[in-house]
Protein backbone atom coordinates (compact mmCIF):
# COMPACT_ATOMS: atom_id res chain seq x y z
CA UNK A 1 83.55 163.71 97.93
CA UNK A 2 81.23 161.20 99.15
CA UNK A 3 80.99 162.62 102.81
CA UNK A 4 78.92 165.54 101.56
CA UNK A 5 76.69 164.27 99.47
CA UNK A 6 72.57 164.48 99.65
CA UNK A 7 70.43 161.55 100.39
CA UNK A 8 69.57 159.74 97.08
CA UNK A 9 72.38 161.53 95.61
CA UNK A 10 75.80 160.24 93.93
CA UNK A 11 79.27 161.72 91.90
CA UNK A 12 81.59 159.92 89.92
CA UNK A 13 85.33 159.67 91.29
CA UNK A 14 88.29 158.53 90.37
CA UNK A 15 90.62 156.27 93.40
CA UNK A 16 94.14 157.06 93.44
CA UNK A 17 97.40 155.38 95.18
CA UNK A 18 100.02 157.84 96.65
CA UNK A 19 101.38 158.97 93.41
CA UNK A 20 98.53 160.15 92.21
CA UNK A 21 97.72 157.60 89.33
CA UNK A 22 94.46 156.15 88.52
CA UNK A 23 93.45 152.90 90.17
CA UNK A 24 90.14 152.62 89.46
CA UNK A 25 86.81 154.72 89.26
CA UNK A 26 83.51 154.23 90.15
CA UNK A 27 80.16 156.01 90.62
CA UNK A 28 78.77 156.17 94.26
CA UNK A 29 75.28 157.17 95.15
CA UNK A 30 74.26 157.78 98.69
CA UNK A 31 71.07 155.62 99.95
CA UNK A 32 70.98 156.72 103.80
CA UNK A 33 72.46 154.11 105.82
CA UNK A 34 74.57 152.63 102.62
CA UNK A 35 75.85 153.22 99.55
CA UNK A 36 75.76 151.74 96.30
CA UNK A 37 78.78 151.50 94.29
CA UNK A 38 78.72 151.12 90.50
CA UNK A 39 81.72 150.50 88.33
CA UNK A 40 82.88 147.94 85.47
CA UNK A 41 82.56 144.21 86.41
CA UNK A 42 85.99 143.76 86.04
CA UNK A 43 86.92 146.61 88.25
CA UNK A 44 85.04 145.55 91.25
CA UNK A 45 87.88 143.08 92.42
CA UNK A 46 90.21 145.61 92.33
CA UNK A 47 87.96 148.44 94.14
CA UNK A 48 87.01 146.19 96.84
CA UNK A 49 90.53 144.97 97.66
CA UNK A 50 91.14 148.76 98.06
CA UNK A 51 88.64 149.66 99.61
CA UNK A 52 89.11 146.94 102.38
CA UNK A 53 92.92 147.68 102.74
CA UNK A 54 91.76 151.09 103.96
CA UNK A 55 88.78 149.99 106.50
CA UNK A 56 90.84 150.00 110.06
CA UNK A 57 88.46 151.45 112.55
CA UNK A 58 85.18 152.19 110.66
CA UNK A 59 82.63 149.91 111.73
CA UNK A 60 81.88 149.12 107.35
CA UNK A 61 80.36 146.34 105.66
CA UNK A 62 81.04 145.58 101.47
CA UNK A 63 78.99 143.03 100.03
CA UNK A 64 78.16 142.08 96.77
CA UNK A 65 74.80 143.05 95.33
CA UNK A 66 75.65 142.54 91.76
CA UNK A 67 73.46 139.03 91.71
CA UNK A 68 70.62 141.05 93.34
CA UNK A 69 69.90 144.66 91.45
CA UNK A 70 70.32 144.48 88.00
CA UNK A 71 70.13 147.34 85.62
CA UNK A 72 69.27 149.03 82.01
CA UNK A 73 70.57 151.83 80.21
CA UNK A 74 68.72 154.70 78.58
CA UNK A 75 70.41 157.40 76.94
CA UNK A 76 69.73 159.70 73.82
CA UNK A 77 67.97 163.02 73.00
CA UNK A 78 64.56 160.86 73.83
CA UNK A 79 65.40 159.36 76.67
CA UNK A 80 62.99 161.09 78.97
CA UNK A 81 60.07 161.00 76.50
CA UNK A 82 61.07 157.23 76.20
CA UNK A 83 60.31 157.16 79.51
CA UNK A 84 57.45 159.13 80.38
CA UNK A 85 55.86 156.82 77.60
CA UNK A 86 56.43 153.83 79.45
CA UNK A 87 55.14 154.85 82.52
CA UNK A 88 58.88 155.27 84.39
CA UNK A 89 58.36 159.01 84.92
CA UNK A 90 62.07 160.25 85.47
CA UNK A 91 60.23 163.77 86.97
CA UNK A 92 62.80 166.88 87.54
CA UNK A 93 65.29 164.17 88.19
CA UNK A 94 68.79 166.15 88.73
CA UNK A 95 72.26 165.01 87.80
CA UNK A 96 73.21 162.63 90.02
CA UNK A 97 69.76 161.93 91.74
CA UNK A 98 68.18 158.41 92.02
CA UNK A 99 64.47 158.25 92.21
CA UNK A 100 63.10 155.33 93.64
CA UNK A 101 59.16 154.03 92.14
CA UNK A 102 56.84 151.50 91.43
CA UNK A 103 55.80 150.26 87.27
CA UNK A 104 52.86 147.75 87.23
CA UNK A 105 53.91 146.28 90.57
CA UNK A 106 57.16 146.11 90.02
CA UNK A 107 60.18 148.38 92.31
CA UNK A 108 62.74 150.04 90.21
CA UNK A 109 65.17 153.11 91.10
CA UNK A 110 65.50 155.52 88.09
CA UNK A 111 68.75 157.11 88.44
CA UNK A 112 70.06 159.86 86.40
CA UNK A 113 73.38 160.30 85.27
CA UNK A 114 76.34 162.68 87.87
CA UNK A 115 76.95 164.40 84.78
CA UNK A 116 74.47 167.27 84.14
CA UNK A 117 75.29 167.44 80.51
CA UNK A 118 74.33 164.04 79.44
CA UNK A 119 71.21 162.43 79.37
CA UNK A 120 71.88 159.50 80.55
CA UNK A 121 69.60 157.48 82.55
CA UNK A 122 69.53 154.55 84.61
CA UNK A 123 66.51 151.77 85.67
CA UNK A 124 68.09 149.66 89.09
CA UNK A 125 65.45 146.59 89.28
CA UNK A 126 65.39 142.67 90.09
CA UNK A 127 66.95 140.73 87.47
CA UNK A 128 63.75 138.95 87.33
CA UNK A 129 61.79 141.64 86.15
CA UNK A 130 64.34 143.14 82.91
CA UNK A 131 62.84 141.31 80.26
CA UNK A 132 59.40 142.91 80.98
CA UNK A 133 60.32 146.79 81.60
CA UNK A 134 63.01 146.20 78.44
CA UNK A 135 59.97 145.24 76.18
CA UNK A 136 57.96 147.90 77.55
CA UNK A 137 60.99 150.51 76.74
CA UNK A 138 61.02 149.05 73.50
CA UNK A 139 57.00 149.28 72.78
CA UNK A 140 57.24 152.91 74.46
CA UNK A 141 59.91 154.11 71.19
CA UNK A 142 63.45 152.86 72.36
CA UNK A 143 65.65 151.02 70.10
CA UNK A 144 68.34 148.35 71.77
CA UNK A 145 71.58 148.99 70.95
CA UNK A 146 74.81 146.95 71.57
CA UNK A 147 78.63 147.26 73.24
CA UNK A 148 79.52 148.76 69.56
CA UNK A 149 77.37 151.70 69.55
CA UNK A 150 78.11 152.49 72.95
CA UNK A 151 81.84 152.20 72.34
CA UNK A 152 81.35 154.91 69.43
CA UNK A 153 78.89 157.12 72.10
CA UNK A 154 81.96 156.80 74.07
CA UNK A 155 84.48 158.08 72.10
CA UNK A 156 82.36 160.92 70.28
CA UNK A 157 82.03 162.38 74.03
CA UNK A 158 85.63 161.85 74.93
CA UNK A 159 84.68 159.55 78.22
CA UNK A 160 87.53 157.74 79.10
CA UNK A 161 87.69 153.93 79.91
CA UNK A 162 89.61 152.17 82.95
CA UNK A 163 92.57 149.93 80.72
CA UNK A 164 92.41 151.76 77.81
CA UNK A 165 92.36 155.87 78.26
CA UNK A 166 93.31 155.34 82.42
CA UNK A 167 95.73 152.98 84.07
CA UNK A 168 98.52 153.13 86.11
CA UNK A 169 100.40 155.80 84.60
CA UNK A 170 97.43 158.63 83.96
CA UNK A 171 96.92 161.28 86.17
CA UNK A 172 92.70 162.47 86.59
CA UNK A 173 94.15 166.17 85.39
CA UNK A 174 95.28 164.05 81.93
CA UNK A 175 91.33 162.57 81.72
CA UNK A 176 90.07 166.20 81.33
CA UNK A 177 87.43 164.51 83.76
CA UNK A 178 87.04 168.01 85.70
CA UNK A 179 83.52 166.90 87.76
CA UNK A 180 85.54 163.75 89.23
CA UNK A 181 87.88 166.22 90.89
CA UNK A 182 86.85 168.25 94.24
CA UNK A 183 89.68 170.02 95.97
CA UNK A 184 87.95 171.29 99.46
CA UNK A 185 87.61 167.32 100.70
CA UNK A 186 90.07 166.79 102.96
CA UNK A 187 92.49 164.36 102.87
CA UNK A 188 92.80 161.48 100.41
CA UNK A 189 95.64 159.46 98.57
CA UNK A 190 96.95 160.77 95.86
CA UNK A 191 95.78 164.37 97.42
CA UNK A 192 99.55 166.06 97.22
CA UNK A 193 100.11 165.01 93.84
CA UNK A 194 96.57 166.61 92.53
CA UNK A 195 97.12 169.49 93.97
CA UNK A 196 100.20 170.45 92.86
CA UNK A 197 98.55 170.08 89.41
CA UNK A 198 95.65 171.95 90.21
CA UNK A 199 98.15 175.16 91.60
CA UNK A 200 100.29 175.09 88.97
CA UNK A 201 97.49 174.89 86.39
CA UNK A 202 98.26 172.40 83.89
CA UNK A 203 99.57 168.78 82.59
CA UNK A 204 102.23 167.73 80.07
CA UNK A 205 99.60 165.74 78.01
CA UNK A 206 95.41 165.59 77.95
CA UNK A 207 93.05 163.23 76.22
CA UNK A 208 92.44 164.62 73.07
CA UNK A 209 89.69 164.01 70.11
CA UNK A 210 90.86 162.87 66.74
CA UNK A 211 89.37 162.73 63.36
CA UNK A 212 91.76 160.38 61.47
CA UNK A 213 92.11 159.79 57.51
CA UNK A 214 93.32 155.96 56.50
CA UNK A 215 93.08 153.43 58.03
CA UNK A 216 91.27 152.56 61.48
CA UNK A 217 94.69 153.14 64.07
CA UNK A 218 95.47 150.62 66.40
CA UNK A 219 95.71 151.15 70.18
CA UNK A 220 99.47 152.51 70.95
CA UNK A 221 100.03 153.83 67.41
CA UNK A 222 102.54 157.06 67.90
CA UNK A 223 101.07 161.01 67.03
CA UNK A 224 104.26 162.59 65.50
CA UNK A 225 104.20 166.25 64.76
CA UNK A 226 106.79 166.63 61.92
CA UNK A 227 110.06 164.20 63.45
CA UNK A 228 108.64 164.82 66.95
CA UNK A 229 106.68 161.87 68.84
CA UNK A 230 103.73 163.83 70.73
CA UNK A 231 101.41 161.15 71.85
CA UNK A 232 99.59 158.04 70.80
CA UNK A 233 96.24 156.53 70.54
CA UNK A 234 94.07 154.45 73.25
CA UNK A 235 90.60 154.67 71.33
CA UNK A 236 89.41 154.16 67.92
CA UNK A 237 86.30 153.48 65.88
CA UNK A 238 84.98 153.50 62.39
CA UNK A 239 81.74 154.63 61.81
CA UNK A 240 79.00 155.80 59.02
CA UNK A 241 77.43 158.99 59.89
CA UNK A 242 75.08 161.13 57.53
CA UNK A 243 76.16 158.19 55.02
CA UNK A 244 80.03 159.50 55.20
CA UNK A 245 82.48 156.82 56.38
CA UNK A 246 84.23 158.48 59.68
CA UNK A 247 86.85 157.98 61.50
CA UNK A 248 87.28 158.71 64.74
CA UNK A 249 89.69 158.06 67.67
CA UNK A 250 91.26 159.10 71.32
CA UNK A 251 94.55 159.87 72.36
CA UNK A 252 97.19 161.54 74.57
CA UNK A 253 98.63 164.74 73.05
CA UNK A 254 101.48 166.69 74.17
CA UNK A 255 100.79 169.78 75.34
CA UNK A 256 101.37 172.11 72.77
CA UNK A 257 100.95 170.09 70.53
CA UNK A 258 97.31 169.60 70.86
CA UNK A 259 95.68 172.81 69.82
CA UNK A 260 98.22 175.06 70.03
CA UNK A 261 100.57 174.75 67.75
CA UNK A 262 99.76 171.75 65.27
CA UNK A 263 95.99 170.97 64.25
CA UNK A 264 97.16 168.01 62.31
CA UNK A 265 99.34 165.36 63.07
CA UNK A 266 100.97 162.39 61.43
CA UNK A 267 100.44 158.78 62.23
CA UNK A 268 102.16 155.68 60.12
CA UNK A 269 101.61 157.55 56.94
CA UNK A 270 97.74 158.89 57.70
CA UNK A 271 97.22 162.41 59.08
CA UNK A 272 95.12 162.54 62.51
CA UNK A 273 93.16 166.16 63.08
CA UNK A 274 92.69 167.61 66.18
CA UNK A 275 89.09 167.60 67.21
CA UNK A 276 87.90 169.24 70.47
CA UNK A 277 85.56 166.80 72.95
CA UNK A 278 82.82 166.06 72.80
CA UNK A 279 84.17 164.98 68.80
CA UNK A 280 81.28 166.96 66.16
CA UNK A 281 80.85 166.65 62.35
């Protein structure tokens, strides 16, 4: 529901086509007379070409800024000590809010993430000036990390990815991605389709946590429940936490399957536990 959003305020959302499935998603933030857009690299293509197959009247302009605002991550139980030390004072910043500032001369936006649970923050700045406010981050207490961590951060919290938890046959009700859903909108693709979800209160499958015993589980490997086939993997990691080698993984269960009836379930020999999102040890 971009329409009714606040100045220098965004919301994550999913796009849709007709049936309902998931095409894409994206987080939008709303900056007055434009909007910013934010979404995987290699989703971009794909969002734009949508986008532009819908503008008919609306006098719209999409342009890539990509080359122009660059950004870095900060996330973690520190995060806003991290940056109050470095001088990029996130404030009362409120899910969703951006925050625009200035640190030694240089412009940044500090952006905080839709989702009031996690502390996830964001610095928006010239691509030019990264290496300096990264070193500073990094002499104010934060420690880099790479695509592997933040694949396991991923997991743990049960965020799904576009291509590997969402594609063209998942339905946003499946995600268990609640906040990307508003139902008092208007009309939207997809709209008929998420509603009669939403009345009749439930899906055949969700995106379920799983703490697995074995072997790592590739992608597509099949969740059985005795001779019964009730879902399969999309996610999976292996990890050392507290020194104890874990497991961990996402998947579609069947529901009924997923809580309900069976806590553990079988998968090419190894057994595959239940765990409710965000994953805990």
């Amino acid at each position: 529901n971009t329409r009714d959003l606040r100045q220098d305020f965004g919301n994550y959302s999913f796009l849709l086509n007709a049936q309902g499935r998931i095409q894409g998603d994206l987080l939008a933030f709303q900056r007055g007379d434009f909007y910013v857009l934010e979404s995987e690299a290699r989703q971009m293509g794909t969002i734009r070409e949508f986008l532009e197959r819908y503008i008919i009247m609306d006098d719209v302009e999409l342009g890539d800024i990509s080359g122009r605002l660059s950004s870095i991550g900060v996330a973690g139980p520190r995060a806003v000590e991290i940056l109050c030390s470095t001088g990029l004072k996130p404030g009362a910043a409120k899910a969703g809010q951006v925050l625009d500032g200035k640190w030694n001369g240089i412009g940044f936006s500090l952006v905080r993430d839709p989702v009031e649970a996690r502390n996830w923050y964001e610095l928006w700045l010239a691509p030019e000036n990264l290496e300096a406010v990264w070193k500073a981050l990094v002499e104010g207490g934060a420690a880099a990390v790479g695509a592997e961590a933040l694949e396991w951060e991923r997991i743990l919290l049960g965020v799904p990815r576009m291509g590997l938890e969402m594609g063209a046959k998942e339905l946003p009700q499946e995600t268990g991605q609640d906040y990307a859903l508003h139902f008092a909108k208007g009309c939207y693709i997809g709209q008929e389709i998420v509603e009669r979800i939403h009345s009749r209160g439930q899906v055949h499958r969700r995106l379920t946590g799983l703490l697995v015993e074995g072997e790592v589980p590739a992608r597509g490997s099949k969740l059985t429940d005795g001779e019964k086939e009730v879902g399969e993997i999309t996610s999976s990691a292996e990890m050392v936490v507290d020194g104890v080698r874990r497991i961990v993984a996402l998947g579609y269960v069947r529901r009924g399957a997923a809580g309900e009836q069976a806590e553990t379930l079988f998968m090419d020999g190894s057994l595959a536990k239940i765990a409710a999102l965000p994953i805990q040890f």
